[in-house]
C-alpha atoms as a PDB file:
ATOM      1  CA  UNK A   1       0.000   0.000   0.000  1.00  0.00           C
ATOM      2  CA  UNK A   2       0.956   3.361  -1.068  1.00  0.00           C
ATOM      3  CA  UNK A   3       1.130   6.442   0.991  1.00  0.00           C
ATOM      4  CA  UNK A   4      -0.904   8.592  -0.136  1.00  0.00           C
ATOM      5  CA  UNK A   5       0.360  12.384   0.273  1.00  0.00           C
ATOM      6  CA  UNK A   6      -2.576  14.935  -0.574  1.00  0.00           C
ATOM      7  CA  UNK A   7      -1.021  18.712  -0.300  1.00  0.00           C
ATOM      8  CA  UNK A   8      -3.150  20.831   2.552  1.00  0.00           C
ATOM      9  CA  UNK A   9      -4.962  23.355  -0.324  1.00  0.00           C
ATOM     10  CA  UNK A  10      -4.372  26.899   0.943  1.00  0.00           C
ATOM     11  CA  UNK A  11      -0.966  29.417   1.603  1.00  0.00           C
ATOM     12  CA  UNK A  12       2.224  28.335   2.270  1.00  0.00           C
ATOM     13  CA  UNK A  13       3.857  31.010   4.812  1.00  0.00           C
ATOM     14  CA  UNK A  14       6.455  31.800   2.582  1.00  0.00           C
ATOM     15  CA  UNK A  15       3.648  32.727   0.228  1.00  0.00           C
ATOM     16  CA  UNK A  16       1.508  34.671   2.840  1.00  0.00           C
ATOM     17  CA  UNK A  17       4.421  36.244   3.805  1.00  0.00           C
ATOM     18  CA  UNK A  18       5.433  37.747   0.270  1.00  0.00           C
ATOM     19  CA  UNK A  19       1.887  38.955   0.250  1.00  0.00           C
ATOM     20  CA  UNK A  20       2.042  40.642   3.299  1.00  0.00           C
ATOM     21  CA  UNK A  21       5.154  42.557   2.073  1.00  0.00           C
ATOM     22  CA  UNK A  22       3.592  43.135  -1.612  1.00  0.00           C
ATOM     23  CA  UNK A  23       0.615  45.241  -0.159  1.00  0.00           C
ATOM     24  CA  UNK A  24       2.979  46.945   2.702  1.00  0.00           C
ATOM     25  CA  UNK A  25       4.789  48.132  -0.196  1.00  0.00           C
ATOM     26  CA  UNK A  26       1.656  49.191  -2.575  1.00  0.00           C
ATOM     27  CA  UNK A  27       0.148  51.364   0.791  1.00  0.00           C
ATOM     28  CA  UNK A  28       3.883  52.748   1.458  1.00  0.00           C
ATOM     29  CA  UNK A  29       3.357  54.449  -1.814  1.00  0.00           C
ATOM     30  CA  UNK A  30      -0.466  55.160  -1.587  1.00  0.00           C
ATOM     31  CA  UNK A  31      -0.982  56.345   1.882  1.00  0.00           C
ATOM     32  CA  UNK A  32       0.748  59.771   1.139  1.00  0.00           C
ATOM     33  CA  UNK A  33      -0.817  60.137  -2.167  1.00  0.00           C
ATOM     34  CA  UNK A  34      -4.292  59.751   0.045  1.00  0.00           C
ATOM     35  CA  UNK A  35      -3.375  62.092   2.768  1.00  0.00           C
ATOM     36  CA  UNK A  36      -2.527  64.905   0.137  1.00  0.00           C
ATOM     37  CA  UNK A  37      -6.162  64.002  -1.145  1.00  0.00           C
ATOM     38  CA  UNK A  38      -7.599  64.483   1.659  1.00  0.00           C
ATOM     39  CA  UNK A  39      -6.218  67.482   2.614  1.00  0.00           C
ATOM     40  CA  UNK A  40      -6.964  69.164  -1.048  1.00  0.00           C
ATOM     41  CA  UNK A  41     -10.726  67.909  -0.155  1.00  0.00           C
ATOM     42  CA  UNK A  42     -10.972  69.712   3.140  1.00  0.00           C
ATOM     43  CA  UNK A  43      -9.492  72.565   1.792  1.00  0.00           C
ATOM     44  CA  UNK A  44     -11.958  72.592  -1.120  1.00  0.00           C
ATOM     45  CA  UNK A  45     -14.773  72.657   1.558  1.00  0.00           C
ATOM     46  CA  UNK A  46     -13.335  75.696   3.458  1.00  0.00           C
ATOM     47  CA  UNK A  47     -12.994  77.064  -0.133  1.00  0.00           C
ATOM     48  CA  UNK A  48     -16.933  77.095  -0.510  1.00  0.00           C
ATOM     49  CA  UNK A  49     -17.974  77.372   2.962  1.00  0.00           C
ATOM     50  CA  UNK A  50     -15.949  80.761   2.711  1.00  0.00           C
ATOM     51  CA  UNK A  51     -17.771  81.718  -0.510  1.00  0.00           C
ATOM     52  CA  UNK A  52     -20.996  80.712   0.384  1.00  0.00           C
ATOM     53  CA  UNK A  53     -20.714  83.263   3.799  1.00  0.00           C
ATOM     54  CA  UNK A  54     -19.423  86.227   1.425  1.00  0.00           C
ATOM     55  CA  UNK A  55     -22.944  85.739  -0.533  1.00  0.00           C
ATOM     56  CA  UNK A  56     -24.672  85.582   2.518  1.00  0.00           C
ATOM     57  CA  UNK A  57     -22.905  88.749   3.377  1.00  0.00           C
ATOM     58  CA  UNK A  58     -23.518  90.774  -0.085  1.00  0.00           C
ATOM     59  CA  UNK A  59     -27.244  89.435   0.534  1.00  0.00           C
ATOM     60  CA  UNK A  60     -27.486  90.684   3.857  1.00  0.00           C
ATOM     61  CA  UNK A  61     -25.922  94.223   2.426  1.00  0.00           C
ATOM     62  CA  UNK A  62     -28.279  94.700  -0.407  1.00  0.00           C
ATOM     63  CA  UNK A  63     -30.706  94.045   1.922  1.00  0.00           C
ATOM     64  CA  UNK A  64     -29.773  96.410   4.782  1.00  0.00           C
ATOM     65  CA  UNK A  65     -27.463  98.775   2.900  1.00  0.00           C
ATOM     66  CA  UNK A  66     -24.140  98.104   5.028  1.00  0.00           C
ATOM     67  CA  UNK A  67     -22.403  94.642   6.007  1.00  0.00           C
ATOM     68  CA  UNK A  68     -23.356  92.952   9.237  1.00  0.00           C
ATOM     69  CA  UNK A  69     -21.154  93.133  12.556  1.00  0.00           C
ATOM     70  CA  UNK A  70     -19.887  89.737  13.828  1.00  0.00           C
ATOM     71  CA  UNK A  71     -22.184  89.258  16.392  1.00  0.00           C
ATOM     72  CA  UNK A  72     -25.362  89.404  13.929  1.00  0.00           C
ATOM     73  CA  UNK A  73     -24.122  86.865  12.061  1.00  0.00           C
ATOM     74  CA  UNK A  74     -25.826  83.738  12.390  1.00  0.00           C
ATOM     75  CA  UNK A  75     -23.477  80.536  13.426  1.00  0.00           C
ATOM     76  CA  UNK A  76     -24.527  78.412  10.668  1.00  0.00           C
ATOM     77  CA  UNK A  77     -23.188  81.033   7.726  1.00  0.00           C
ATOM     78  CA  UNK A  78     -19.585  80.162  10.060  1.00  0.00           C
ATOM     79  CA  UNK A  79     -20.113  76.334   9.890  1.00  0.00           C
ATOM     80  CA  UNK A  80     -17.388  74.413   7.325  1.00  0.00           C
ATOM     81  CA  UNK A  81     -18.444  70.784   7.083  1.00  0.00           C
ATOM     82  CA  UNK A  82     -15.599  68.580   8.169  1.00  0.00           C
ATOM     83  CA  UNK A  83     -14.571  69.793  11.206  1.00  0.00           C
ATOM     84  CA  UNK A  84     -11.080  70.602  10.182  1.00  0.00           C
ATOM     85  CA  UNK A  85     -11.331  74.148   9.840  1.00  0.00           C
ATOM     86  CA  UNK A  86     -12.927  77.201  11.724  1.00  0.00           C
ATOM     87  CA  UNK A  87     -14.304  80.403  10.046  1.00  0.00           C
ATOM     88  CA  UNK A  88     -13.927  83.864  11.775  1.00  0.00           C
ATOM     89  CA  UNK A  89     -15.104  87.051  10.494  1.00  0.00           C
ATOM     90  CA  UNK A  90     -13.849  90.546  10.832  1.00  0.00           C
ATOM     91  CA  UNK A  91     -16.051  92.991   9.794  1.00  0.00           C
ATOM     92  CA  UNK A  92     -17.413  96.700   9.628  1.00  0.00           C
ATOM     93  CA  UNK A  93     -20.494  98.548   7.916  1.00  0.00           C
ATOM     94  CA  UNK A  94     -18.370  98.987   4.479  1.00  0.00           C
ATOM     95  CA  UNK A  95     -16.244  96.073   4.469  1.00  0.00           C
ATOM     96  CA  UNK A  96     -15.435  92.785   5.962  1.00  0.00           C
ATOM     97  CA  UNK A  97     -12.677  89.408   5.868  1.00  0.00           C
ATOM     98  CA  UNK A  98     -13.665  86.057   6.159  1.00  0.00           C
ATOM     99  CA  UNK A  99     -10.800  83.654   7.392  1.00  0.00           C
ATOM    100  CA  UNK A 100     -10.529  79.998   7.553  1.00  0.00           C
ATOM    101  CA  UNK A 101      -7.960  78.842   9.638  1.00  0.00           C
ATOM    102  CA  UNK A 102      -6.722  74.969   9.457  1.00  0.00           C
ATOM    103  CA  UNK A 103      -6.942  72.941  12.132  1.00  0.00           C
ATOM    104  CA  UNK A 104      -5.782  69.441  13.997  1.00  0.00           C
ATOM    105  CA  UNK A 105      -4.455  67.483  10.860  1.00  0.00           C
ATOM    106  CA  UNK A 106      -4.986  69.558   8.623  1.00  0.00           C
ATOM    107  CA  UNK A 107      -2.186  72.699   9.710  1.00  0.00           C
ATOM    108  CA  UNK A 108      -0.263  69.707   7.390  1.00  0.00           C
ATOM    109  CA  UNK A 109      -1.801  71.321   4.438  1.00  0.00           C
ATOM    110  CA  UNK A 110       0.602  73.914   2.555  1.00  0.00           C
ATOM    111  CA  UNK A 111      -2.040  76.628   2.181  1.00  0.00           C
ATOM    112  CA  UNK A 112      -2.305  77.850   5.727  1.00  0.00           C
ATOM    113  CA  UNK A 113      -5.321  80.185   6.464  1.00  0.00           C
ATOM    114  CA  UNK A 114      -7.451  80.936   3.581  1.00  0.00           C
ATOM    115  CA  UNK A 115      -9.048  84.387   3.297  1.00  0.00           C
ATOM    116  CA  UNK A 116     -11.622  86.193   1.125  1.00  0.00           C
ATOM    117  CA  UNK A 117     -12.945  90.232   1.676  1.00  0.00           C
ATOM    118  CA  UNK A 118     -15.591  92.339   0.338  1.00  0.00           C
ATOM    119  CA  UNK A 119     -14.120  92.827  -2.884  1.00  0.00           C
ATOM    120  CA  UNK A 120     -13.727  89.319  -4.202  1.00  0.00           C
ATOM    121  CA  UNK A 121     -10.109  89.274  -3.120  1.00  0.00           C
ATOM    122  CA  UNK A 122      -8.694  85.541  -2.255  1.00  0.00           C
ATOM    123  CA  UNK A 123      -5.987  85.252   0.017  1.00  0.00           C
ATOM    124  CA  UNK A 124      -4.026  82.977   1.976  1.00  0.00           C
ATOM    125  CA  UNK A 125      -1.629  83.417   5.054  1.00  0.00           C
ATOM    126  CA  UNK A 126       0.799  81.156   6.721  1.00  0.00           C
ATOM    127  CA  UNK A 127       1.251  79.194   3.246  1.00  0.00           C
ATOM    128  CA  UNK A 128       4.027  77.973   1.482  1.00  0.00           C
ATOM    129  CA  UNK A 129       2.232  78.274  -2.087  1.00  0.00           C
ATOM    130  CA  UNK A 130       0.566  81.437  -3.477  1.00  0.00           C
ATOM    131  CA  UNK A 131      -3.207  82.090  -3.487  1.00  0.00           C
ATOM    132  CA  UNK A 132      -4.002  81.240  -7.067  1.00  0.00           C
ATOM    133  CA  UNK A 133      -2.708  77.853  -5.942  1.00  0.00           C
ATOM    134  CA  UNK A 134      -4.516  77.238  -2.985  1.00  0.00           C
ATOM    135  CA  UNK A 135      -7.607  78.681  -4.358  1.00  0.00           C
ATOM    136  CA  UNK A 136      -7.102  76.395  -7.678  1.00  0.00           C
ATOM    137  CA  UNK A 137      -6.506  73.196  -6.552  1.00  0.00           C
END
């Protein structure tokens, strides 16, 4: 009688092991591609978030005939989605600044605080690129 020697189906370790090391590799390459992503998405948000509260603030001066102080403005024109920035205002009856300033991860993000005033003007401060950068991408 013949032994009979059926091979276990399944991984060798050797074979789970070069795996292992195959997709450590692939997310050593993708990880900071998807952290720059992410950061260019939450910067995008501020981006609109800011826009959006500099039409509510034209609105609110056709409507009234002068821009509204700080402390009329209602918290949810301030509120950027995400969490990773914070909106403040500065503001007087002919003119005001709307800032979003990065925060927790996202101070990682080259375009520091992004700005916009009562002329259209977009800005950025604390950045390591120029505005038409930060405000493109």
């Amino acid at each position: 009688m013949k032994n009979a020697h059926h091979a276990a189906p399944g991984f060798t370790l050797i074979e789970l092991c070069i795996a292992l090391a195959c997709i450590a590799l692939l997310s050593s390459f993708a990880w900071p591609s998807y952290q720059s992503l992410m950061l260019r998405s939450q910067r995008a948000q501020a981006r609109t978030s800011l826009l959006q509260a500099a039409h509510w603030f034209e609105r609110a001066a056709s409507a009234n005939g002068s821009y509204p102080i700080p402390s009329d403005v209602p918290a949810s024109v301030l509120q950027i989605d995400g969490q990773r920035y914070t909106m403040r205002i500065t503001s007087t009856a002919q003119s005001y600044t709307l800032s979003a300033t990065p925060l927790g991860v996202q101070t990682a993000d080259a375009c520091g605080t992004l700005t916009v005033n009562h002329l259209g003007q977009r800005g950025v401060q604390g950045a390591s690129q120029t505005a038409a950068q930060c405000w493109s991408r």
